[in-house]
C-alpha atoms as a PDB file:
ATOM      1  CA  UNK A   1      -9.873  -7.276 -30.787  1.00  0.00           C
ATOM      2  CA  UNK A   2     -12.005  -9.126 -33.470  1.00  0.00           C
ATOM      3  CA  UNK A   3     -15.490  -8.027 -31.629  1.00  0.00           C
ATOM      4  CA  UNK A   4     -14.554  -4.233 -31.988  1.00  0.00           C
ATOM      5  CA  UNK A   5     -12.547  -3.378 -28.388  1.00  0.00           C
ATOM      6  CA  UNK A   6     -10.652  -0.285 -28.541  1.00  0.00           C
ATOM      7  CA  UNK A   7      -7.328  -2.263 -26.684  1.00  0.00           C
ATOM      8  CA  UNK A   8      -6.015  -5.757 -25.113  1.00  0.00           C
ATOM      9  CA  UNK A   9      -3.513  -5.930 -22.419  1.00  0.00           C
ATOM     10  CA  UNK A  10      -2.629  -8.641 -21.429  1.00  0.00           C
ATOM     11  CA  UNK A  11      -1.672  -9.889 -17.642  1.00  0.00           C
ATOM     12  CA  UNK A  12       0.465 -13.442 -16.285  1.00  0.00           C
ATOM     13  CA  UNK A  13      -2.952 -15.372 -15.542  1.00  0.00           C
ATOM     14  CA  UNK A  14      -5.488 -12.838 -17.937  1.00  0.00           C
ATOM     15  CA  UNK A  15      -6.885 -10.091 -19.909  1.00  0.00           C
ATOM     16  CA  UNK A  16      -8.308  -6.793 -20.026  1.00  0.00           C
ATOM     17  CA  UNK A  17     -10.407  -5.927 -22.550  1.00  0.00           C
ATOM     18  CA  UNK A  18     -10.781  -1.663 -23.188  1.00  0.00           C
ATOM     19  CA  UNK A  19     -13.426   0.050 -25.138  1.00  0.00           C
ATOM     20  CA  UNK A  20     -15.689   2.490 -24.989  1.00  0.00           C
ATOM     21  CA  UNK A  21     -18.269   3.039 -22.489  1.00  0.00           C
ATOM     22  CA  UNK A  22     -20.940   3.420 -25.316  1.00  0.00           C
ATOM     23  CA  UNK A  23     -19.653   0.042 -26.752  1.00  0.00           C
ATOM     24  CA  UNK A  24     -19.469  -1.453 -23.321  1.00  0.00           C
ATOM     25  CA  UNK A  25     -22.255  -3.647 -23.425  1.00  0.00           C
ATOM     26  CA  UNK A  26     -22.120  -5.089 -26.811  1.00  0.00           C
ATOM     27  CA  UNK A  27     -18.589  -6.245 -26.236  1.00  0.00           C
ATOM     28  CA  UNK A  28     -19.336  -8.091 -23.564  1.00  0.00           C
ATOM     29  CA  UNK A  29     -22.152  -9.816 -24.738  1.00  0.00           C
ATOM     30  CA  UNK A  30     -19.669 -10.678 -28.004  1.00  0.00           C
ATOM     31  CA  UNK A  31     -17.179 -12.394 -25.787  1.00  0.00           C
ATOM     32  CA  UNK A  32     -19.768 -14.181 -23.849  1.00  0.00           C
ATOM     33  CA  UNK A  33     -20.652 -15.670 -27.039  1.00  0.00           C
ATOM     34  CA  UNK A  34     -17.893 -16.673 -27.617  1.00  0.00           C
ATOM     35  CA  UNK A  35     -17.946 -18.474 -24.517  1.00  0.00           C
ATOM     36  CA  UNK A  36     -14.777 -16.713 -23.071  1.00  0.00           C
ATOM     37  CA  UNK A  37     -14.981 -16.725 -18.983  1.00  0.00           C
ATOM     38  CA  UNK A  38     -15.222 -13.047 -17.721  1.00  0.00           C
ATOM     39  CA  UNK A  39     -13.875 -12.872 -14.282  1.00  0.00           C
ATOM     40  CA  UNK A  40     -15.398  -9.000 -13.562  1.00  0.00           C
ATOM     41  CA  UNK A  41     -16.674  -6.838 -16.321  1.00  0.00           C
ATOM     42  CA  UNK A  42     -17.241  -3.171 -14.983  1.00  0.00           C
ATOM     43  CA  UNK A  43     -17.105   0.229 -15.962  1.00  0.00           C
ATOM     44  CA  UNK A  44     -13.489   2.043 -14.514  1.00  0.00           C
ATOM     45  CA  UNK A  45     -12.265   5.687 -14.828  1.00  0.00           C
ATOM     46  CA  UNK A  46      -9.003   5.605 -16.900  1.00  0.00           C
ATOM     47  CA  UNK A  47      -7.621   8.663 -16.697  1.00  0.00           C
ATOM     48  CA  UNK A  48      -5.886  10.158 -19.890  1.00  0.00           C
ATOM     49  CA  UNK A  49      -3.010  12.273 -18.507  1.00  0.00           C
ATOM     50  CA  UNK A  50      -1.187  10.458 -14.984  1.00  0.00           C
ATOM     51  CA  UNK A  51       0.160  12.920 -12.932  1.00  0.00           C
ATOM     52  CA  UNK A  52       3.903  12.195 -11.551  1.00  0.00           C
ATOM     53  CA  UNK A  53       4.216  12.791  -7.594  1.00  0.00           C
ATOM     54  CA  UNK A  54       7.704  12.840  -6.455  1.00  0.00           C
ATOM     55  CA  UNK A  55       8.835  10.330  -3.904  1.00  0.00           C
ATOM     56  CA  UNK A  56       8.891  13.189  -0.669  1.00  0.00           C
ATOM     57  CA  UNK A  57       5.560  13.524  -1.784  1.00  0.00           C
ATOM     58  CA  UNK A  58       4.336   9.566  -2.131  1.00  0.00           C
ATOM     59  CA  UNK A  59       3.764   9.230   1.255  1.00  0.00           C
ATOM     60  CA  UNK A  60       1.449  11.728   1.966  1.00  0.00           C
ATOM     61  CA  UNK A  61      -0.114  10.556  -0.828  1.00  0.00           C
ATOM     62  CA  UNK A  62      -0.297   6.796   0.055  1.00  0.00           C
ATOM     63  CA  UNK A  63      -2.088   8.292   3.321  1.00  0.00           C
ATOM     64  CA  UNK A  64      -4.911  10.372   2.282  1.00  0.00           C
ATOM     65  CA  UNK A  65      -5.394   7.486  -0.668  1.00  0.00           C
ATOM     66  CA  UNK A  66      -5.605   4.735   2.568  1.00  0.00           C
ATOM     67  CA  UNK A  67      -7.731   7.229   4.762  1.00  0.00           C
ATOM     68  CA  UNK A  68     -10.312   7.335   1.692  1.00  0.00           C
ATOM     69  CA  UNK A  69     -10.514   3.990   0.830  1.00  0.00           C
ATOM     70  CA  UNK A  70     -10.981   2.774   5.070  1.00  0.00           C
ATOM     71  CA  UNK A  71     -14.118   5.589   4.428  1.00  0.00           C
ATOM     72  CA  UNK A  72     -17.073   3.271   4.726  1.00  0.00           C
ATOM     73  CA  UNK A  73     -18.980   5.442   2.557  1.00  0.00           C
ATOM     74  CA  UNK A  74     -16.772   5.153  -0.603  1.00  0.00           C
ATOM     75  CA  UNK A  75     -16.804   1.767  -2.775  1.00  0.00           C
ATOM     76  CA  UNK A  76     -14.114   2.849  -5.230  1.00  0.00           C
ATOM     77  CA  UNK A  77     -11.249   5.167  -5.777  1.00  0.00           C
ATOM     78  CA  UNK A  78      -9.540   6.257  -9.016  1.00  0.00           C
ATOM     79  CA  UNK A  79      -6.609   8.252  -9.416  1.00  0.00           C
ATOM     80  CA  UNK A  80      -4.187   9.770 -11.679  1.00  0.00           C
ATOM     81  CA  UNK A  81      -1.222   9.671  -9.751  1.00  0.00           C
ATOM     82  CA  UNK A  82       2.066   7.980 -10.703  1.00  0.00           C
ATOM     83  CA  UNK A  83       4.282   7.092  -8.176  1.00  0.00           C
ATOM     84  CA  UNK A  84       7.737   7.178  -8.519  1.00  0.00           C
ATOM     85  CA  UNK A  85       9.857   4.238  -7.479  1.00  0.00           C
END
């Protein structure tokens, strides 16, 4: 949080680092420095707002979201859903 990132969360075997997509860049570069190992640093869509899809619902869901993602065409997929338990 020292180098300016907007939030840490952290995970069992590491951390994500959140900021802006404007600050991006230099954040990286200031935990390069300091020599930190960055598994993947990339650009994601967060979205602000998740939208909750009930569980008769899910499953459709979890289909169309497979059918996408076996589209050879499409490298990444984002959503806002939130699936309920």
């Amino acid at each position: 949080m020292d180098v300016g990132a907007d939030d840490l969360i952290t995970e069992e075997e590491f951390f994500q680092v959140k900021t802006s997509i404007e600050d991006f860049e230099r954040i990286r570069r200031a935990l390069v420095e300091k020599k930190l190992n960055i598994e993947n640093a990339s650009l994601q869509w967060i979205p602000k707002t998740n939208h909750e899809i009930s569980s008769e619902a899910a499953e459709k869901f979890e289909k169309l979201m497979d059918a996408i993602e076996d589209c050879d065409d499409v490298q990444n997929v984002f959503t806002n859903a939130d699936l309920k338990d």
